[in-house]
C-alpha atoms as a PDB file:
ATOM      1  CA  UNK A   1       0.000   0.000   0.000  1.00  0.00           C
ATOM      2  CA  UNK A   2       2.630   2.285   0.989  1.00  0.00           C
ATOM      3  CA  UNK A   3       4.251   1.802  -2.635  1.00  0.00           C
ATOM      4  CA  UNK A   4       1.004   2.974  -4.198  1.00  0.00           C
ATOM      5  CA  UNK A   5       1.482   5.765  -2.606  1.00  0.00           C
ATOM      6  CA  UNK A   6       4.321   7.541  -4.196  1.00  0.00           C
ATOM      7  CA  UNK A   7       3.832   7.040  -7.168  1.00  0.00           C
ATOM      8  CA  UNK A   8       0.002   8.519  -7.195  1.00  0.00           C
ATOM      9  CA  UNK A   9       0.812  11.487  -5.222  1.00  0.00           C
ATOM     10  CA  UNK A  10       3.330  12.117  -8.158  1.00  0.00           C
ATOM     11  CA  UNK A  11       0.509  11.378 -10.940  1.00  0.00           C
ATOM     12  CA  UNK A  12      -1.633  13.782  -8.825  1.00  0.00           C
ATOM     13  CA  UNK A  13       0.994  16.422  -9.282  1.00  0.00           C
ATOM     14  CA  UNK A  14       2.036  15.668 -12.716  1.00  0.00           C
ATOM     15  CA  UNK A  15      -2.154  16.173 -13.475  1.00  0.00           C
ATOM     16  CA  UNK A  16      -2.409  19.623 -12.486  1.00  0.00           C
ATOM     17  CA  UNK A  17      -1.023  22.879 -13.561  1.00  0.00           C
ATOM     18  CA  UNK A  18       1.738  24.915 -11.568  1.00  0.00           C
ATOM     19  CA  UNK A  19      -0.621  27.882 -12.193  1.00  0.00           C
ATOM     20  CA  UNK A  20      -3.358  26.269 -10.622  1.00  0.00           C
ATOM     21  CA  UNK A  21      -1.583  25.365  -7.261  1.00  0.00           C
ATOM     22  CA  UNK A  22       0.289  28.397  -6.849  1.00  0.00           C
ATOM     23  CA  UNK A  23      -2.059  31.115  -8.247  1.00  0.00           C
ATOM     24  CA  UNK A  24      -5.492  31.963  -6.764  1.00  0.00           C
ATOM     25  CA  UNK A  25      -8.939  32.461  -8.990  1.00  0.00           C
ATOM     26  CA  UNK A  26      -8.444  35.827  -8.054  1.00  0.00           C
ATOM     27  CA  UNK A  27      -5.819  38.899  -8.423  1.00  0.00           C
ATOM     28  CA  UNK A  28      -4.824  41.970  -6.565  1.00  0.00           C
ATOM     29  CA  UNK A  29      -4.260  44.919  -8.116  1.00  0.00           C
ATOM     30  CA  UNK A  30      -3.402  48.384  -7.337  1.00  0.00           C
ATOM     31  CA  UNK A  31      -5.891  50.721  -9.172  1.00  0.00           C
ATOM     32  CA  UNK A  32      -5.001  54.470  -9.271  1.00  0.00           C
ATOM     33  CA  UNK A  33      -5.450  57.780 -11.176  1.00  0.00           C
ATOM     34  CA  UNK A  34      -2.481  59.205 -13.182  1.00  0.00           C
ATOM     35  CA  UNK A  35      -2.903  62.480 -10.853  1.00  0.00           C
ATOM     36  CA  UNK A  36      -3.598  60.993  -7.523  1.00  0.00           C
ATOM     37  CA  UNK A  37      -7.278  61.921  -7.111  1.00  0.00           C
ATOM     38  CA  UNK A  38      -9.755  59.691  -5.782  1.00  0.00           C
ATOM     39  CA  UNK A  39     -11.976  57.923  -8.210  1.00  0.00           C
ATOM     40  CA  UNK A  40     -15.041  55.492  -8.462  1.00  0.00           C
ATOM     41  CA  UNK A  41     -16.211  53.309 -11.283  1.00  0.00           C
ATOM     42  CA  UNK A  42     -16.664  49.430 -12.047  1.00  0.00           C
ATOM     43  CA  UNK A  43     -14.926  46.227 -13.202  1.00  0.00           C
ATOM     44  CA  UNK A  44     -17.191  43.839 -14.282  1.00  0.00           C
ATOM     45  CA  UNK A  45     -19.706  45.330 -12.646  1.00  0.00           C
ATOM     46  CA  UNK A  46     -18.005  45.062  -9.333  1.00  0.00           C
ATOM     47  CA  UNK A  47     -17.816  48.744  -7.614  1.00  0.00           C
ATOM     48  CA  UNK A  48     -14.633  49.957  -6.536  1.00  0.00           C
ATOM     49  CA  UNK A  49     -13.105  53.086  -5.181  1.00  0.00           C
ATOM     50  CA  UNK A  50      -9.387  54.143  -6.192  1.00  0.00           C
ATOM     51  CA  UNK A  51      -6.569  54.159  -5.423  1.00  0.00           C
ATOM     52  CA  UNK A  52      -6.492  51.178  -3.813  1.00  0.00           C
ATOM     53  CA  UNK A  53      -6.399  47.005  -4.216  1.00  0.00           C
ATOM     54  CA  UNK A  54      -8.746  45.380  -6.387  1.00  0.00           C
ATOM     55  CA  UNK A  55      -9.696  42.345  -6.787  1.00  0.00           C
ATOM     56  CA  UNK A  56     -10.003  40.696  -9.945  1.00  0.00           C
ATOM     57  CA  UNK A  57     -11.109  37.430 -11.510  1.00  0.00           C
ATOM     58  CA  UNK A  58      -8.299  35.407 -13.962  1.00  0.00           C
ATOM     59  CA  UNK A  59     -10.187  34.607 -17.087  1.00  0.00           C
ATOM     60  CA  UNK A  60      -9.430  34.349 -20.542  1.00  0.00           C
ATOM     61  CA  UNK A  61     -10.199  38.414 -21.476  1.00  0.00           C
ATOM     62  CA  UNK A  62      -9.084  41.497 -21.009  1.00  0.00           C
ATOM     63  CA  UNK A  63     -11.093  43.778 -18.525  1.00  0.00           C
ATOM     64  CA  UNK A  64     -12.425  46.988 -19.033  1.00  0.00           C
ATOM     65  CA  UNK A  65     -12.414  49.680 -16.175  1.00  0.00           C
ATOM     66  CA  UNK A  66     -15.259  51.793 -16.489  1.00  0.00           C
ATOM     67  CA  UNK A  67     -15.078  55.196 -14.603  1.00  0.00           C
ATOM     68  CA  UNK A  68     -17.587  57.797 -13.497  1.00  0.00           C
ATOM     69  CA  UNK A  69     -15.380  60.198 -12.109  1.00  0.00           C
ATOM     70  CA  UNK A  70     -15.650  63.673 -13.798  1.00  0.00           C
ATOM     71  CA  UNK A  71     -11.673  64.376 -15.728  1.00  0.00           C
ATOM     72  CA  UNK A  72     -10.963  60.633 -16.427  1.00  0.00           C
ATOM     73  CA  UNK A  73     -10.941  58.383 -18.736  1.00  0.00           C
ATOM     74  CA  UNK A  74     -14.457  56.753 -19.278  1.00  0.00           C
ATOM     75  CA  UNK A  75     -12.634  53.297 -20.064  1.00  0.00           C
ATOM     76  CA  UNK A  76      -9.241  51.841 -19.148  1.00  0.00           C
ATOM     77  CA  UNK A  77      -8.231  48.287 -20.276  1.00  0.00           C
ATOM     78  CA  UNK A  78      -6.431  45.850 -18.018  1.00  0.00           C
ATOM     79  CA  UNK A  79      -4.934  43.395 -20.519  1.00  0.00           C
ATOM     80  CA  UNK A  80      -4.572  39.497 -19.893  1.00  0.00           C
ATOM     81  CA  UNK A  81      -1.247  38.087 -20.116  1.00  0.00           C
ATOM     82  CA  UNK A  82       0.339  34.590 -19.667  1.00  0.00           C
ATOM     83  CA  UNK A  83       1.431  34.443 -16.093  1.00  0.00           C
ATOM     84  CA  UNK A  84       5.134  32.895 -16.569  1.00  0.00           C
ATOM     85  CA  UNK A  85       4.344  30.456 -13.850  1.00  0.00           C
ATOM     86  CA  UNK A  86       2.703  28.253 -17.056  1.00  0.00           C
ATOM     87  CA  UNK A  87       5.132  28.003 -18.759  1.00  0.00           C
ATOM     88  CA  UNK A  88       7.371  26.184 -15.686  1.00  0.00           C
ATOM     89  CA  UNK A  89       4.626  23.187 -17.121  1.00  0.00           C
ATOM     90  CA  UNK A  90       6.270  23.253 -19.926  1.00  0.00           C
ATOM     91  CA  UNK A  91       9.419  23.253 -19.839  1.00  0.00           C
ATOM     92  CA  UNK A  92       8.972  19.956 -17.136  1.00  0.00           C
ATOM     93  CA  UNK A  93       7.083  18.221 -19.977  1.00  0.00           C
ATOM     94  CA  UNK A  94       3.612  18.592 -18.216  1.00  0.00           C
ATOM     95  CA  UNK A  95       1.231  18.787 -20.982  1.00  0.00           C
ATOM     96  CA  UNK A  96      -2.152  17.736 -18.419  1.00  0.00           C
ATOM     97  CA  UNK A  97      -0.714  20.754 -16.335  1.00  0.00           C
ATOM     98  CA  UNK A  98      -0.706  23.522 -19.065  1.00  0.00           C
ATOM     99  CA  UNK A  99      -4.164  22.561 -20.255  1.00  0.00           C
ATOM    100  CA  UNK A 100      -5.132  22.171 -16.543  1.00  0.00           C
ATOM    101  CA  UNK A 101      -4.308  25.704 -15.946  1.00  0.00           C
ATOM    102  CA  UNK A 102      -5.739  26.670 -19.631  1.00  0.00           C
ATOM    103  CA  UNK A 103      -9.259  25.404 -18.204  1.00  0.00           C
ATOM    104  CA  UNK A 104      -8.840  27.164 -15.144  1.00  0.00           C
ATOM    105  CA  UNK A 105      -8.206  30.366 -16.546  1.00  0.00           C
ATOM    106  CA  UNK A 106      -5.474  30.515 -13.777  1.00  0.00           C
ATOM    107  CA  UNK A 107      -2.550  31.067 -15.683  1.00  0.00           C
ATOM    108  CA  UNK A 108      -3.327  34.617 -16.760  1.00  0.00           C
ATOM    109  CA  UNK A 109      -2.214  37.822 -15.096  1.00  0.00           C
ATOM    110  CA  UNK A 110      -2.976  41.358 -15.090  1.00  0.00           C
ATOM    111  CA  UNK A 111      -0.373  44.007 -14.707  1.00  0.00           C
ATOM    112  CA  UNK A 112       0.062  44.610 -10.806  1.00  0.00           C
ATOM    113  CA  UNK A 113      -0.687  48.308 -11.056  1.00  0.00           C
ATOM    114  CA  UNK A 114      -3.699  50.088 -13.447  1.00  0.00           C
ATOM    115  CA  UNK A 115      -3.454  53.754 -13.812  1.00  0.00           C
ATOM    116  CA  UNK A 116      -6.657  55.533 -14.913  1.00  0.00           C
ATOM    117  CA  UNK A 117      -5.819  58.447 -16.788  1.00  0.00           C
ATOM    118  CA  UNK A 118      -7.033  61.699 -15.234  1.00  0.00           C
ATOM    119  CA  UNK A 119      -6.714  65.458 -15.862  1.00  0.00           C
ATOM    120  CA  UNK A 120      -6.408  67.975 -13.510  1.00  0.00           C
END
């Protein structure tokens, strides 16, 4: 029993993506305006009130920041990038891990810090 063991905690590992285990359904990131004023809009249609963290879901799409504060920019876009955590899959040869991480829409990333343009 014990040699089972091994060997299917190592399958279970092999089976899932590195950017599954290590990264979490969600993101923090640090909105702000480009001249330091508060502001108050929606991602996704969750509220939020800047600068500050928020939090954001990994998926497969770019998200657009929609402001209603008077002097900024209406819409800012948050673009979706490959979190380089992937591609650690791939270079070990873990094929079930990369498409693991695909379907979990885990192994993207936004950039840690969104600046919503703003005049003064």
């Amino acid at each position: 029993m014990k040699l089972l063991l091994l060997p299917a905690a190592l399958l279970a590992l092999g089976l899932t993506g590195c950017a599954s285990i290590l990264n979490d359904q969600t993101q923090q990131v640090n909105v702000s305006s480009s001249t330091g004023t508060e502001i108050k809009g929606t991602i996704d249609g969750q509220a939020f009130k800047a600068p500050g963290i928020v939090n954001l879901k990994r998926e497969n799409k770019n998200k657009i920041i929609m402001t209603e504060t008077e002097g900024c920019a209406q819409q800012t876009v948050a673009e979706k990038t490959v979190d380089p955590k992937f591609f650690i899959n791939i270079l070990s040869g873990g094929a079930f891990g990369s498409t693991t991480d695909y379907s979990t829409e885990k192994m993207w990333k936004y950039s840690d810090n969104i600046v919503v343009s703003c005049r003064k």
